[in-house]
PDB file of N, CA and C in Angstrom:
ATOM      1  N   UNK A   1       0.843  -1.188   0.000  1.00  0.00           N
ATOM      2  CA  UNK A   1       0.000   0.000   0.000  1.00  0.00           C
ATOM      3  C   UNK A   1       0.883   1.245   0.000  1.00  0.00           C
ATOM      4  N   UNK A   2       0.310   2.425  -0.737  1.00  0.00           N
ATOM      5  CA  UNK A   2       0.952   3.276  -0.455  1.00  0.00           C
ATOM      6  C   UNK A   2       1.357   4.405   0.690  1.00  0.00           C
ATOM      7  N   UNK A   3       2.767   4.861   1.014  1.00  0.00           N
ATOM      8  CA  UNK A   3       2.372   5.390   2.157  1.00  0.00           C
ATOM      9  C   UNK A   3       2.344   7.066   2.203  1.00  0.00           C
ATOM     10  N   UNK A   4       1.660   7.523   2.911  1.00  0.00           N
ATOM     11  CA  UNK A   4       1.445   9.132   2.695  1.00  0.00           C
ATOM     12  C   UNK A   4       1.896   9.675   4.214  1.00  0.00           C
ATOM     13  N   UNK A   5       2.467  10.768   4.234  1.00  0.00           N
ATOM     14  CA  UNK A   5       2.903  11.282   5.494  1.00  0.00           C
ATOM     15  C   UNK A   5       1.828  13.095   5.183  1.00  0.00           C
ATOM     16  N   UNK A   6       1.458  13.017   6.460  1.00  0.00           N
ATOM     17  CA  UNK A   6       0.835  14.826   6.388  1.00  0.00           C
ATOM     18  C   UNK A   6       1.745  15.638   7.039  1.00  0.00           C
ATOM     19  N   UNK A   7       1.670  16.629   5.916  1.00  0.00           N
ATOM     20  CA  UNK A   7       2.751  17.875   6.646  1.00  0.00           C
ATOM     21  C   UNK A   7       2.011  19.452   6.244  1.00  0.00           C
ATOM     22  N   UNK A   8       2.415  20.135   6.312  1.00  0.00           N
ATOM     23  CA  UNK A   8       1.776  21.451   6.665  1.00  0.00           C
ATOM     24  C   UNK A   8       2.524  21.920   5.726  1.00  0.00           C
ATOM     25  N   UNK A   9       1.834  21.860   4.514  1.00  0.00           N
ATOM     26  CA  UNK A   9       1.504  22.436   2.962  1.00  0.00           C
ATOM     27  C   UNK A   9       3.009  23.480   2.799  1.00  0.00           C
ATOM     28  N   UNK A  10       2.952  24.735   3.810  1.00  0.00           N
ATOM     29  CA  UNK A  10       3.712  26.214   3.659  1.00  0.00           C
ATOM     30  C   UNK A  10       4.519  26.052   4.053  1.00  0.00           C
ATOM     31  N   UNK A  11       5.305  25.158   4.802  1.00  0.00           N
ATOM     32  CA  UNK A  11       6.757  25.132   5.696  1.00  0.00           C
ATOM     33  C   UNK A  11       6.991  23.898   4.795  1.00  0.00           C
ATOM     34  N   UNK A  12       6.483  22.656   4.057  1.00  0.00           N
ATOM     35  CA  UNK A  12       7.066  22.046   3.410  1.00  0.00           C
ATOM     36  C   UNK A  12       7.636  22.727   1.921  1.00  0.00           C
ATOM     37  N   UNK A  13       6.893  23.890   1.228  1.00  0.00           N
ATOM     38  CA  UNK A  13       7.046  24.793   0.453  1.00  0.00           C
ATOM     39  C   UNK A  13       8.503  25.409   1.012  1.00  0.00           C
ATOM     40  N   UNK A  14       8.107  26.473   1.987  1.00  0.00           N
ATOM     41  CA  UNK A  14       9.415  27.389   2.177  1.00  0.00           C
ATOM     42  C   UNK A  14      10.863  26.329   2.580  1.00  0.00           C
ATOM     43  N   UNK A  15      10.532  24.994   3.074  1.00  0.00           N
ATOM     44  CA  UNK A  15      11.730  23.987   3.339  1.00  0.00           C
ATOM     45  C   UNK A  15      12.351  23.677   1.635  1.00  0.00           C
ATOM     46  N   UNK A  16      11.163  23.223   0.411  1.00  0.00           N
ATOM     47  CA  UNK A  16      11.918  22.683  -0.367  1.00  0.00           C
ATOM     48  C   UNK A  16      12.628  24.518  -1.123  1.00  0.00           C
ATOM     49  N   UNK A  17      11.858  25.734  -0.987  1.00  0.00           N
ATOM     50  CA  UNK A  17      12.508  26.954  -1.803  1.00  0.00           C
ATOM     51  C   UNK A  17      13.777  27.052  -1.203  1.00  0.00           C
ATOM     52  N   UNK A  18      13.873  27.279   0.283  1.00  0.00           N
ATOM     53  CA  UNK A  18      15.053  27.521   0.577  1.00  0.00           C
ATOM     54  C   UNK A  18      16.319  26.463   0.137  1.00  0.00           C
ATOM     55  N   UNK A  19      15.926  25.123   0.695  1.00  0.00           N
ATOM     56  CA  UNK A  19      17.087  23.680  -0.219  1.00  0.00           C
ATOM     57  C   UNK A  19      17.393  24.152  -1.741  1.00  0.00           C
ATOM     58  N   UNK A  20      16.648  24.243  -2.372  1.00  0.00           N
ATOM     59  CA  UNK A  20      16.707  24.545  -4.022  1.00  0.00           C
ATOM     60  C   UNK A  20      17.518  26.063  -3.952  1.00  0.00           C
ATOM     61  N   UNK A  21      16.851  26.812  -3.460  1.00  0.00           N
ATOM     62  CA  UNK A  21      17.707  28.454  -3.601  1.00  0.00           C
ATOM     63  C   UNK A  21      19.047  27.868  -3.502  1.00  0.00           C
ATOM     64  N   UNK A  22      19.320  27.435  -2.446  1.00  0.00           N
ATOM     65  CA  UNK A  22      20.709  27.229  -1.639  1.00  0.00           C
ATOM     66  C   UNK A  22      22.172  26.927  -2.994  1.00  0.00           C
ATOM     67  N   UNK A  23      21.389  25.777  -3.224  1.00  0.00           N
ATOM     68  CA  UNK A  23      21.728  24.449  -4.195  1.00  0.00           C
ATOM     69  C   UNK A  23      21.856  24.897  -5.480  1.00  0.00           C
ATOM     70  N   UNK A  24      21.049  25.968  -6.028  1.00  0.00           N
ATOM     71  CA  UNK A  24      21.151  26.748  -7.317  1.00  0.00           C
ATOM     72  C   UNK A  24      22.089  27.781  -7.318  1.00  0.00           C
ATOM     73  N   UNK A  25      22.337  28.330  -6.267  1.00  0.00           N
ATOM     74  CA  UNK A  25      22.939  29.696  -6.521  1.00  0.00           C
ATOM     75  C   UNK A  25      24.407  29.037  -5.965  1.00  0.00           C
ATOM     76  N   UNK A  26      24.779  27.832  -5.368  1.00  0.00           N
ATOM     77  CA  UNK A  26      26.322  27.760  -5.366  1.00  0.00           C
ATOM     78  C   UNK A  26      27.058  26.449  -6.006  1.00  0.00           C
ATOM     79  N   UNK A  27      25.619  26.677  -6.917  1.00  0.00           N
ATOM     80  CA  UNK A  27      26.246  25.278  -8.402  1.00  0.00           C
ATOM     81  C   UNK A  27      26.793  26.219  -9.769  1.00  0.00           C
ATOM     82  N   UNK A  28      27.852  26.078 -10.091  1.00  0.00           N
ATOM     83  CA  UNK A  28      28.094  26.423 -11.396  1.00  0.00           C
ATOM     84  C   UNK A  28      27.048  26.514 -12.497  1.00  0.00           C
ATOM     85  N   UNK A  29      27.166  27.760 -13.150  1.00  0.00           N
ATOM     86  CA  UNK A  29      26.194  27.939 -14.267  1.00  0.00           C
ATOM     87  C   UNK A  29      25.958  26.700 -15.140  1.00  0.00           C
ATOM     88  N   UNK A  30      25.068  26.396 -15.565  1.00  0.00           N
ATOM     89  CA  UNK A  30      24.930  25.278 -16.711  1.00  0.00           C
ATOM     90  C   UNK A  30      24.659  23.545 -15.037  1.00  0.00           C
ATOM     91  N   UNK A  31      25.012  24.002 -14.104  1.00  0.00           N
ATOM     92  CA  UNK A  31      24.928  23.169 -13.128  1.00  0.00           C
ATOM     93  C   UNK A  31      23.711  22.284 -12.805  1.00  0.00           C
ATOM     94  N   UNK A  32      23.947  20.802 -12.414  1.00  0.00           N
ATOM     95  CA  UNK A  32      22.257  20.386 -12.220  1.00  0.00           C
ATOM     96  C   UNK A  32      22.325  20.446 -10.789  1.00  0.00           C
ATOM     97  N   UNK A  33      21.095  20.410 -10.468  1.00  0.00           N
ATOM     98  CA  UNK A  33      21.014  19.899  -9.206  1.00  0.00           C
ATOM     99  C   UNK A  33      19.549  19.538  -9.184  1.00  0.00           C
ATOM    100  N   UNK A  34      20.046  18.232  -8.316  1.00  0.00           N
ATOM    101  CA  UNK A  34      18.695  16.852  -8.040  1.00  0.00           C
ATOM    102  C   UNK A  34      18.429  16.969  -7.171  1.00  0.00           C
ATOM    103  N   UNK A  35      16.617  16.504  -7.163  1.00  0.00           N
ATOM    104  CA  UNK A  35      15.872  16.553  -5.695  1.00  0.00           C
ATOM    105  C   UNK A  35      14.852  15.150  -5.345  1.00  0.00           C
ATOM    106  N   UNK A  36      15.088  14.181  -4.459  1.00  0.00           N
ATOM    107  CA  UNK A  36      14.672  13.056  -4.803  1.00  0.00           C
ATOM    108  C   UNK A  36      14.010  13.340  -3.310  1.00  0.00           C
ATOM    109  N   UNK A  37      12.757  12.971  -3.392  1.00  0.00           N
ATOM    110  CA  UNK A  37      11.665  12.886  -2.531  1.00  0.00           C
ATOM    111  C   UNK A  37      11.309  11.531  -1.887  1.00  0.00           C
ATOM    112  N   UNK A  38      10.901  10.803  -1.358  1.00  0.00           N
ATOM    113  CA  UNK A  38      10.404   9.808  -0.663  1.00  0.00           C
ATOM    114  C   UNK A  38      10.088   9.839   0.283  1.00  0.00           C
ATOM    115  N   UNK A  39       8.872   8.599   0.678  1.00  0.00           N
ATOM    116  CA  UNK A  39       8.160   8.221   2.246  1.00  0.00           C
ATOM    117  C   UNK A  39       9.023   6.900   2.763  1.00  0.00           C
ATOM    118  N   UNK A  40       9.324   7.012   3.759  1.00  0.00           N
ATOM    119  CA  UNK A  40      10.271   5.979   4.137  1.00  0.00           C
ATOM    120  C   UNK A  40       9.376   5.345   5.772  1.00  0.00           C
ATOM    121  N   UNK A  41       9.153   4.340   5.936  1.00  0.00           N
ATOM    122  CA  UNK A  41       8.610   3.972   7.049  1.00  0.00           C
ATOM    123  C   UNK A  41       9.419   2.861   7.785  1.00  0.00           C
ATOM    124  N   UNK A  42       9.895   3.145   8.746  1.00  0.00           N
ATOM    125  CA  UNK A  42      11.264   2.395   9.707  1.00  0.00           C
ATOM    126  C   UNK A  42      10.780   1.955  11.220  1.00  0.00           C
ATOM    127  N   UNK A  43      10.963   0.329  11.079  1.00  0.00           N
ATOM    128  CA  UNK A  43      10.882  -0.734  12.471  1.00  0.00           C
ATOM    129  C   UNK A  43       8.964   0.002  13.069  1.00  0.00           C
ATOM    130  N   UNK A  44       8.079   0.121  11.881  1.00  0.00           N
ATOM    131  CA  UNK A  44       6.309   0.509  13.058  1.00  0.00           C
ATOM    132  C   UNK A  44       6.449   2.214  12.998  1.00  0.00           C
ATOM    133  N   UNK A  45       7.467   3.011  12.800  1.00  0.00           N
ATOM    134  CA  UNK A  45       6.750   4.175  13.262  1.00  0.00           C
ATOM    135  C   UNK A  45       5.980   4.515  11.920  1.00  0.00           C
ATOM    136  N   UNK A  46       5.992   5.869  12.213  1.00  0.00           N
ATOM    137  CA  UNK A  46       4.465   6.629  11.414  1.00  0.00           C
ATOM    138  C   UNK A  46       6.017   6.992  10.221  1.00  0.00           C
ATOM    139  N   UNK A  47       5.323   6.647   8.812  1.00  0.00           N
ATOM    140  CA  UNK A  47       6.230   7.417   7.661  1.00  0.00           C
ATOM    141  C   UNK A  47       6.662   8.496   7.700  1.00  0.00           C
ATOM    142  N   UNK A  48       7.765   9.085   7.213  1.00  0.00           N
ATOM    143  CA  UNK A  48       8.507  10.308   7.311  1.00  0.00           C
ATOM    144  C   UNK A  48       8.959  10.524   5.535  1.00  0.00           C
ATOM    145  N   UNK A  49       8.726  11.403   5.684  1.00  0.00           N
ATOM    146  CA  UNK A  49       9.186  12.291   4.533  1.00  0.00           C
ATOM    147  C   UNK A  49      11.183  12.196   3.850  1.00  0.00           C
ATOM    148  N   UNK A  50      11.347  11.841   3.164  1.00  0.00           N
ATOM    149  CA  UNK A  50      12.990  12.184   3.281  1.00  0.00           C
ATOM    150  C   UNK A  50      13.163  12.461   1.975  1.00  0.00           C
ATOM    151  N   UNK A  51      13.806  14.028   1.982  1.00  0.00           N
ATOM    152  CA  UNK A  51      13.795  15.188   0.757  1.00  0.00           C
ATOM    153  C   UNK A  51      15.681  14.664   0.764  1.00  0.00           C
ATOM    154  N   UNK A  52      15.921  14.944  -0.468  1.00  0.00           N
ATOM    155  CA  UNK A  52      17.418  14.817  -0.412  1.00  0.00           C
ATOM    156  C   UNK A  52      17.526  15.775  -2.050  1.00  0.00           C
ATOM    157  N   UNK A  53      18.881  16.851  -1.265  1.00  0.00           N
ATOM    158  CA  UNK A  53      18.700  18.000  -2.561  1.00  0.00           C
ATOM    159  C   UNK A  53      20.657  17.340  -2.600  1.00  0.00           C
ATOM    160  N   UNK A  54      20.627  17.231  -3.865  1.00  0.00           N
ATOM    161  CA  UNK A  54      22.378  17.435  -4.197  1.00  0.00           C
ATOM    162  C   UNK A  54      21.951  18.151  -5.243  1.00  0.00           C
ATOM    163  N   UNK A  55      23.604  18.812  -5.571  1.00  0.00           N
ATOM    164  CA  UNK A  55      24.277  19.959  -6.279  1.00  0.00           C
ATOM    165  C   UNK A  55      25.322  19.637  -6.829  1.00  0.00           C
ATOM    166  N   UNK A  56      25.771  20.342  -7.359  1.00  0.00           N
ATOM    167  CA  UNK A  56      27.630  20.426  -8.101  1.00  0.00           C
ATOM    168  C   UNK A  56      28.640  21.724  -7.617  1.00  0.00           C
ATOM    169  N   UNK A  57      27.542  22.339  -6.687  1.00  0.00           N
ATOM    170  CA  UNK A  57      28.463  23.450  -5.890  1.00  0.00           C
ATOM    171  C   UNK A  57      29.724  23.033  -5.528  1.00  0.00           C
ATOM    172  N   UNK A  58      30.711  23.919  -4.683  1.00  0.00           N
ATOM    173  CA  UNK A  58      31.647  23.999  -4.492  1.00  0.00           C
ATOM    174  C   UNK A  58      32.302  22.936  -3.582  1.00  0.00           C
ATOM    175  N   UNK A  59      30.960  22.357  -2.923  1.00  0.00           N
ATOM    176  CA  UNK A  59      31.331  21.577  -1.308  1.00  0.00           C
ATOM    177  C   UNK A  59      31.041  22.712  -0.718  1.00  0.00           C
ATOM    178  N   UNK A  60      31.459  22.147   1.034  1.00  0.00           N
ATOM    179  CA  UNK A  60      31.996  22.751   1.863  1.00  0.00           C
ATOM    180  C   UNK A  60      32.679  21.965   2.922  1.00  0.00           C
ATOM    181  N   UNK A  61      33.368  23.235   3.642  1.00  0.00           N
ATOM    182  CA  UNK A  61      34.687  22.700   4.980  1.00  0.00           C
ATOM    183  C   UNK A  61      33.963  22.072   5.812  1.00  0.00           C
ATOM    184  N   UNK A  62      34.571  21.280   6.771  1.00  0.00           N
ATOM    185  CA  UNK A  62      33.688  20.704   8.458  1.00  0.00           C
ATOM    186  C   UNK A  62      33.353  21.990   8.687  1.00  0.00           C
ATOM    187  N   UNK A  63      33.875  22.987   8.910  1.00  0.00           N
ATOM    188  CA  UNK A  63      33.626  24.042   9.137  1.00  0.00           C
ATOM    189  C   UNK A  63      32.498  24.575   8.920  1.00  0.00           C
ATOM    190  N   UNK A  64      32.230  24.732   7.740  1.00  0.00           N
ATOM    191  CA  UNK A  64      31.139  25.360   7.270  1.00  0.00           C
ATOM    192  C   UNK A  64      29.634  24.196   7.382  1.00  0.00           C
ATOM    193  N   UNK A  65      29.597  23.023   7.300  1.00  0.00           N
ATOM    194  CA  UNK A  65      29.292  21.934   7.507  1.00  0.00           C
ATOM    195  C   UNK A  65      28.761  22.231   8.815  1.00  0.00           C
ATOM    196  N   UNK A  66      29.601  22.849   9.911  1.00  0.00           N
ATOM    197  CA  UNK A  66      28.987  22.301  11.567  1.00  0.00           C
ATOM    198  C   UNK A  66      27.759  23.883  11.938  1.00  0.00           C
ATOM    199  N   UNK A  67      28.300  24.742  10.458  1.00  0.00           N
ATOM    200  CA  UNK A  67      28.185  26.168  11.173  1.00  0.00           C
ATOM    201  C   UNK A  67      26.846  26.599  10.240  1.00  0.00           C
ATOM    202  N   UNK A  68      26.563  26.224   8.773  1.00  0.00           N
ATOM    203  CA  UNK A  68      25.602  27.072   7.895  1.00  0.00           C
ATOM    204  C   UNK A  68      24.108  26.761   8.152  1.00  0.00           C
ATOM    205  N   UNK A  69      23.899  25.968   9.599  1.00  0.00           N
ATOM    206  CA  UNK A  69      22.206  26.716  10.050  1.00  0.00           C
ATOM    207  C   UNK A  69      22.170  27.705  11.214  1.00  0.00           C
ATOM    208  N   UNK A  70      23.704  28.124  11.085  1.00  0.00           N
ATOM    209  CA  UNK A  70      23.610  29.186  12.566  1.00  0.00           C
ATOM    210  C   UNK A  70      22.592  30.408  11.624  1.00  0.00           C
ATOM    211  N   UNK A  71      22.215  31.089  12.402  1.00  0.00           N
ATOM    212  CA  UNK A  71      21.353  32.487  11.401  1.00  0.00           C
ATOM    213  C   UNK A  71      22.661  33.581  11.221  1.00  0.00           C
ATOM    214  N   UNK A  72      22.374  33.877  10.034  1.00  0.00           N
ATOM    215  CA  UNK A  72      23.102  34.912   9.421  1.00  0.00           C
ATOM    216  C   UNK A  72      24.838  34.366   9.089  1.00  0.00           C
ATOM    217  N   UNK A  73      25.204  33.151   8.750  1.00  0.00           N
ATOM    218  CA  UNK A  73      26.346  32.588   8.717  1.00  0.00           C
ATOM    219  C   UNK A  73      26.270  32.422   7.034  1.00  0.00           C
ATOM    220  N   UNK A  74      27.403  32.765   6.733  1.00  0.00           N
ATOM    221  CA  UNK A  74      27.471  33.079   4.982  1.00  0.00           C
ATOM    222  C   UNK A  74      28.433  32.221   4.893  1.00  0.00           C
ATOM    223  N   UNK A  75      27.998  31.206   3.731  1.00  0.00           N
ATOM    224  CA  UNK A  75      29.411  29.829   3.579  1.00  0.00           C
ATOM    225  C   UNK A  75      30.300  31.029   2.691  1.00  0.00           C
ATOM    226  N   UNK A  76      29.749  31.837   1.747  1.00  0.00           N
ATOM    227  CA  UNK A  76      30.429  32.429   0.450  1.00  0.00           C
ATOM    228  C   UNK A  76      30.927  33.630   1.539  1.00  0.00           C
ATOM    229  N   UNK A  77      31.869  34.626   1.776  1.00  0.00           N
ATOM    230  CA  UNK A  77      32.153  35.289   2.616  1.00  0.00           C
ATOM    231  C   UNK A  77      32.638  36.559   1.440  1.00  0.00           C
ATOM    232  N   UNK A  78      32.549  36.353   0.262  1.00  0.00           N
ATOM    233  CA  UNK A  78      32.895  37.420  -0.407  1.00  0.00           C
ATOM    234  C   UNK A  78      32.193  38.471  -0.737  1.00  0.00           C
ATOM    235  N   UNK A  79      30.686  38.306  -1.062  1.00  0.00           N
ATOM    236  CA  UNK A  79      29.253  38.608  -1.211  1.00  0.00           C
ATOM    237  C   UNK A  79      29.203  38.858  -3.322  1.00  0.00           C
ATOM    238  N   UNK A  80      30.026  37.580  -3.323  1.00  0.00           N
ATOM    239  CA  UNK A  80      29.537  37.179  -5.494  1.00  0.00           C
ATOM    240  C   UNK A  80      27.858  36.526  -4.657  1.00  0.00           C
ATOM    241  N   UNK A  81      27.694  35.753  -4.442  1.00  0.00           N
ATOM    242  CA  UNK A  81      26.256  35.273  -4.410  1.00  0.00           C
ATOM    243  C   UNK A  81      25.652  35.675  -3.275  1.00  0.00           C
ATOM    244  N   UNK A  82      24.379  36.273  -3.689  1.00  0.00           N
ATOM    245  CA  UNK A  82      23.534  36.958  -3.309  1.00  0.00           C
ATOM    246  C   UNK A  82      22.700  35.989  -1.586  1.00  0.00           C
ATOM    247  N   UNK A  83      22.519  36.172  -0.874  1.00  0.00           N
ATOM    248  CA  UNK A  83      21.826  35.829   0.137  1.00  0.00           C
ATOM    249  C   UNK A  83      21.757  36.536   1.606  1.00  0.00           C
ATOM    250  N   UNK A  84      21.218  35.776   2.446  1.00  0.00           N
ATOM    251  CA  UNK A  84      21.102  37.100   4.272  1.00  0.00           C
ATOM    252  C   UNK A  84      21.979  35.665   5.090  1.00  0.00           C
ATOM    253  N   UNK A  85      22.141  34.799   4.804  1.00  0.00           N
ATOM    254  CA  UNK A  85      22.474  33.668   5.517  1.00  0.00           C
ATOM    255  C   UNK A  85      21.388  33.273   6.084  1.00  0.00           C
ATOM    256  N   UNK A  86      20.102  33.285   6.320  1.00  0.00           N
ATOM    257  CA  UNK A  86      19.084  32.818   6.797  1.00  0.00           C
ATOM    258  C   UNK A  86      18.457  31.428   6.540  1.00  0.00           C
ATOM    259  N   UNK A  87      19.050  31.002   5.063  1.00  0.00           N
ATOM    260  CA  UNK A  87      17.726  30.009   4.409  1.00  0.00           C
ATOM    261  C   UNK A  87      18.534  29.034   5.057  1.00  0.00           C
ATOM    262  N   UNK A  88      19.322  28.628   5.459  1.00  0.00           N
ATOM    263  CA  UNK A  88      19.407  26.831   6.292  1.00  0.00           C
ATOM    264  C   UNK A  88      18.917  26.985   7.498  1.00  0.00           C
ATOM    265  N   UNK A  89      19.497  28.314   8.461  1.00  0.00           N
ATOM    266  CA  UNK A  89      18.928  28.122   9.660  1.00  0.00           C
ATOM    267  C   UNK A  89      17.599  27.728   9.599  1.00  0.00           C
ATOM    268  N   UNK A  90      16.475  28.657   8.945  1.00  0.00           N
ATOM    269  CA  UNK A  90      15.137  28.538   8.886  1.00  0.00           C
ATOM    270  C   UNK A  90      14.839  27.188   8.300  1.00  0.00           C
ATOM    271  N   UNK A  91      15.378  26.223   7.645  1.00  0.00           N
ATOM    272  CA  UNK A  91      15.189  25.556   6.779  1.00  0.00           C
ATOM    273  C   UNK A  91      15.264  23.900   8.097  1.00  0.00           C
ATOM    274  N   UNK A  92      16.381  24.395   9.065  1.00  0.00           N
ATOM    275  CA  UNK A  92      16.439  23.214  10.210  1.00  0.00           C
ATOM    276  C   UNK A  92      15.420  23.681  11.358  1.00  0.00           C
ATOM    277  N   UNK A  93      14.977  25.176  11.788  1.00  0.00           N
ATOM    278  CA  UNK A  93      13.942  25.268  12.267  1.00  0.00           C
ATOM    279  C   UNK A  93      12.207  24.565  11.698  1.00  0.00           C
ATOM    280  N   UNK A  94      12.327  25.122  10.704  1.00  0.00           N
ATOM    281  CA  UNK A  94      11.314  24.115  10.268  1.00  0.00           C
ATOM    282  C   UNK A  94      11.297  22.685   9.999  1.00  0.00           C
ATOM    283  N   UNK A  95      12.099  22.007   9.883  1.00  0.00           N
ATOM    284  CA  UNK A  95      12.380  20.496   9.841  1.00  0.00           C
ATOM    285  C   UNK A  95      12.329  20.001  11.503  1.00  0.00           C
ATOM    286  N   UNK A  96      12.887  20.534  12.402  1.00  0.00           N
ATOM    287  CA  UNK A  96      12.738  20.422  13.644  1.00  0.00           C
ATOM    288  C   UNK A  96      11.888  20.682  14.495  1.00  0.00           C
ATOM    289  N   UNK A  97      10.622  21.687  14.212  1.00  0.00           N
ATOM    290  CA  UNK A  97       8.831  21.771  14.357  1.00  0.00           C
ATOM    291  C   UNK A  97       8.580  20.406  14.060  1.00  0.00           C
ATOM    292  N   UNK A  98       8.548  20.045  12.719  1.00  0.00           N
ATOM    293  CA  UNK A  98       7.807  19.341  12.381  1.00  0.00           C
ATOM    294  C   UNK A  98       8.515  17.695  12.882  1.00  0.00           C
ATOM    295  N   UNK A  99       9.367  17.355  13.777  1.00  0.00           N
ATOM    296  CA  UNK A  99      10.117  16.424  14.501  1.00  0.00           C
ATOM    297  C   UNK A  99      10.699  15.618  13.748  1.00  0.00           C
ATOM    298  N   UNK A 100      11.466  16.550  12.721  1.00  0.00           N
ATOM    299  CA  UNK A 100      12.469  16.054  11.464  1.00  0.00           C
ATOM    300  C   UNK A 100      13.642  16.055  11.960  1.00  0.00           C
ATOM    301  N   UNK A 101      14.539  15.847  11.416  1.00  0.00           N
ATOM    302  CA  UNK A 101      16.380  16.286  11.190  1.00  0.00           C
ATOM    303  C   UNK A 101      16.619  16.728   9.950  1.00  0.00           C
ATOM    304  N   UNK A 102      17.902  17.339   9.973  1.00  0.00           N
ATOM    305  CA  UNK A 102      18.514  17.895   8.837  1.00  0.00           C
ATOM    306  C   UNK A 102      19.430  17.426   8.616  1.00  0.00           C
ATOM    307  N   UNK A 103      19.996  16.720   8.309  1.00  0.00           N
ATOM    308  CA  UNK A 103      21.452  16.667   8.062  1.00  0.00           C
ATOM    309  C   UNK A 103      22.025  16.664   6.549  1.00  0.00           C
ATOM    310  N   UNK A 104      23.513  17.498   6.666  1.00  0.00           N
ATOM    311  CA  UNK A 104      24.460  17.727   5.596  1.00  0.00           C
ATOM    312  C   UNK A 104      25.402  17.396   5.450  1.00  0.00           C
ATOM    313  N   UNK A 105      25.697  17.018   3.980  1.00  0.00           N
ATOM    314  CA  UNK A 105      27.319  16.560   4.095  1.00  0.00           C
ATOM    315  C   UNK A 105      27.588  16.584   2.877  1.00  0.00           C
TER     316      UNK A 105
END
């Protein structure tokens, strides 16, 4: 059977704009970047959602890795790409309402 998880329409919206913004603006022009969606249901609990965005961006350091959902933390420090540093923090606040995780690597 199929499985469906409910989530709250506007924070699953502003979760996948901000992942995609992120992912677009520090991939090389002509760059893809993939977004693979699935319901995953593990050992009886209730299904969960698991969004997975890759890119061809630059990477990043442990550094930047332990630090880009602090608010206002800029991986790019030069200001070529445009942003406030906001969209991960907000992006693990809302994953963490909704009794998600985030994780990056």
């Amino acid at each position: 059977a199929p499985l469906s998880v409910h989530v709250d329409r506007g924070k699953l919206l502003q979760v996948l704009r901000n992942l995609l913004s992120n992912a677009y603006k520090y991939s090389p022009d002509g760059g893809s970047v993939w977004v693979r969606l699935r319901c995953l249901r593990e050992d009886g609990q209730a299904p969960r959602l698991l969004i997975e965005v890759e890119d061809q961006g630059m990477g990043m350091s442990e550094e930047a890795l332990a630090r880009v959902t602090e608010r206002f933390y800029r991986v790019d420090k030069s200001g070529h790409i445009p942003g406030t540093g906001l969209g991960m923090s907000i992006v693990k606040e809302i994953v963490e309402l909704m009794s998600g995780e985030l994780r990056l690597r």
